[in-house]
Protein backbone atom coordinates (compact mmCIF):
# COMPACT_ATOMS: atom_id res chain seq x y z
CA UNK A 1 86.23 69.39 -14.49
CA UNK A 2 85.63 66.75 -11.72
CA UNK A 3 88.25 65.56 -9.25
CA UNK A 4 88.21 62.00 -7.74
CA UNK A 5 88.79 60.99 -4.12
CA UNK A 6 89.22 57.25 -4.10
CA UNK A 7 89.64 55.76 -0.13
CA UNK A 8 89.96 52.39 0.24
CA UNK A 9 89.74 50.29 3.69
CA UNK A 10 89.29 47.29 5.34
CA UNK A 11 86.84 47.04 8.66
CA UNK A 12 88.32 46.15 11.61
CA UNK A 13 87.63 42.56 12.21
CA UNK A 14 85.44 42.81 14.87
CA UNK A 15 83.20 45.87 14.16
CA UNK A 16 82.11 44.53 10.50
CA UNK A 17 78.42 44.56 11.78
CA UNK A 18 79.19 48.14 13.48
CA UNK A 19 80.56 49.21 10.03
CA UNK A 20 78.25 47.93 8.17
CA UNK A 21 75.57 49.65 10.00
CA UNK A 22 77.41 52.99 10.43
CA UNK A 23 77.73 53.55 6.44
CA UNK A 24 74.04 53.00 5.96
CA UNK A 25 74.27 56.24 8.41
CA UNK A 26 76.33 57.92 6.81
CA UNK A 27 74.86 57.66 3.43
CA UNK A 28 71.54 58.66 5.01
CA UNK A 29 73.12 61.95 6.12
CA UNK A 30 74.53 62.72 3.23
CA UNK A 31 71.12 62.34 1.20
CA UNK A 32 69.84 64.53 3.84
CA UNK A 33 72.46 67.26 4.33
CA UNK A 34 73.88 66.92 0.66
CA UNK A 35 73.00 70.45 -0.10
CA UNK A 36 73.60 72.63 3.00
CA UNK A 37 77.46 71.01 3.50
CA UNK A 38 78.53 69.17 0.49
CA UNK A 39 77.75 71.44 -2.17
CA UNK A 40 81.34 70.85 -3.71
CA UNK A 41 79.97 66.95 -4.30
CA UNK A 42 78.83 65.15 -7.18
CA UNK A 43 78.68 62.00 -6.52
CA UNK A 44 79.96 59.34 -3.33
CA UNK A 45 80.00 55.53 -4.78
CA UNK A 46 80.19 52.44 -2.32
CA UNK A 47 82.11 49.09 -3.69
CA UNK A 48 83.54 45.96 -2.34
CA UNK A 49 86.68 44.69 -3.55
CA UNK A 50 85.97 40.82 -4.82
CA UNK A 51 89.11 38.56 -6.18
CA UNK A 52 89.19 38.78 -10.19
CA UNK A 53 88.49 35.10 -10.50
CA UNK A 54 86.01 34.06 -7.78
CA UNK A 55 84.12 37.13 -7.03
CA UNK A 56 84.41 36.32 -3.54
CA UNK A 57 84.75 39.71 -1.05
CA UNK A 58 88.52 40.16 -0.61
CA UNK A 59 87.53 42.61 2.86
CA UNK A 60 88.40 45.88 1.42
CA UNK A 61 85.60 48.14 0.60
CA UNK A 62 86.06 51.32 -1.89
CA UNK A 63 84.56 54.72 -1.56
CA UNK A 64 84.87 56.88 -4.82
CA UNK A 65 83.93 60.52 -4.21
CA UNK A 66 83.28 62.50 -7.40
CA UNK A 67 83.74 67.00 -6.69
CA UNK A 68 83.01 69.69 -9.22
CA UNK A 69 86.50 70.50 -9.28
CA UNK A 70 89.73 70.39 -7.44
CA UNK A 71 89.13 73.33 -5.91
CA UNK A 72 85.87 72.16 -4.76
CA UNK A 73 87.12 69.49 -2.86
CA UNK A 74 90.28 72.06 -1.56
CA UNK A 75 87.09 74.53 -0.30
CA UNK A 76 85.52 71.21 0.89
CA UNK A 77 87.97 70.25 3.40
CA UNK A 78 89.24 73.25 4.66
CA UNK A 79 85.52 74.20 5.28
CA UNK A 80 85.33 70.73 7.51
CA UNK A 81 89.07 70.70 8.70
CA UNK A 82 88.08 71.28 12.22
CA UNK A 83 84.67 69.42 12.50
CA UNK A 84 83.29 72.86 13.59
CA UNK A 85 79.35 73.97 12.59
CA UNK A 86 77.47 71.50 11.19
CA UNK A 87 80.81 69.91 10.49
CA UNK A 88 80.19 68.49 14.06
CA UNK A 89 77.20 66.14 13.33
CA UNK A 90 79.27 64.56 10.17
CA UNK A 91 81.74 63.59 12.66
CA UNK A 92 79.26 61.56 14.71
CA UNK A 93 78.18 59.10 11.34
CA UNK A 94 81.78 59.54 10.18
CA UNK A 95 82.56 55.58 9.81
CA UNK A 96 86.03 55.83 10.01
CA UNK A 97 86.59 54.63 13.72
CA UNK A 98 85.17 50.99 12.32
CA UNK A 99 88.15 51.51 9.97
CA UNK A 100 91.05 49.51 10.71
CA UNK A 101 93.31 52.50 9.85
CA UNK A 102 96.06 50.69 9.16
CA UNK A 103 94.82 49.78 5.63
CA UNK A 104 93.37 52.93 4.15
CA UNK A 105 94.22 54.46 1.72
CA UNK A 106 93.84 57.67 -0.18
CA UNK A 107 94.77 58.47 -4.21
CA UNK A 108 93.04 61.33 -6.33
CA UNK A 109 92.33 61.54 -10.08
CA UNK A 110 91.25 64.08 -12.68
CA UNK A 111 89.95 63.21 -15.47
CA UNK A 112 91.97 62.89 -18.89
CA UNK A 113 91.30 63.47 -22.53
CA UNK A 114 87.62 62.75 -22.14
CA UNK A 115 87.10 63.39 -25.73
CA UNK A 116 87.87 59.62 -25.31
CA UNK A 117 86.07 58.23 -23.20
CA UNK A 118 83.28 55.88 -24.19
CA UNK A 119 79.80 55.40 -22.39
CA UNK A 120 77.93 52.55 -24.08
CA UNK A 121 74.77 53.24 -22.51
CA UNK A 122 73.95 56.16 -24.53
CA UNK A 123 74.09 54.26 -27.52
């Protein structure tokens, strides 16, 4: 059963172009180095938070990281915990220092009772 990451942030104010930049990186060395070190991964999703009403960009951006299991993403990070191995290269596209660390934030989800769940597409 999959296991959900969800980290939310806000940029610090004056490394948005930095950040920006530095997740395009980091998405590129996932794609490339998906198998070899994230085997635990299903799926990493990008979003920007945008007010209900307007749309507008509130500042906080959303990363939603989908595992095989919770014990996937357990075996994931105590395989990284020290940034040793190949470990070591994540660390230099890991976007977090244009975090303003202050504001993130970090909840987790399993899936319930997805006998009822709907997907609309497939209809």
């Amino acid at each position: 059963m999959s296991f959900y990451e969800v980290e939310t942030w806000v940029p610090k104010p004056d490394k948005r172009v930095d950040h920006d930049a530095m997740i395009r990186s980091w998405f590129a060395f996932m794609k490339t180095h998906q198998k070899e070190m994230f085997a635990e991964w299903k799926s990493a999703r990008y979003f920007r938070e945008v007010d209900r009403s307007t749309g507008q960009p509130t500042g906080r951006f959303i990363m939603l990281f989908e595992y095989v299991s919770h014990e996937g993403f357990l075996a994931y990070k105590e395989r990284r915990k020290d940034w040793s191995g190949p470990y070591e290269a994540y660390k230099a596209v890991d976007p977090y220092q244009f975090f303003d660390l202050e504001t993130v934030t970090e909840q987790y989800w399993m899936p319930e009772e997805q006998d009822l769940w709907l997907d609309f597409s497939e209809s």
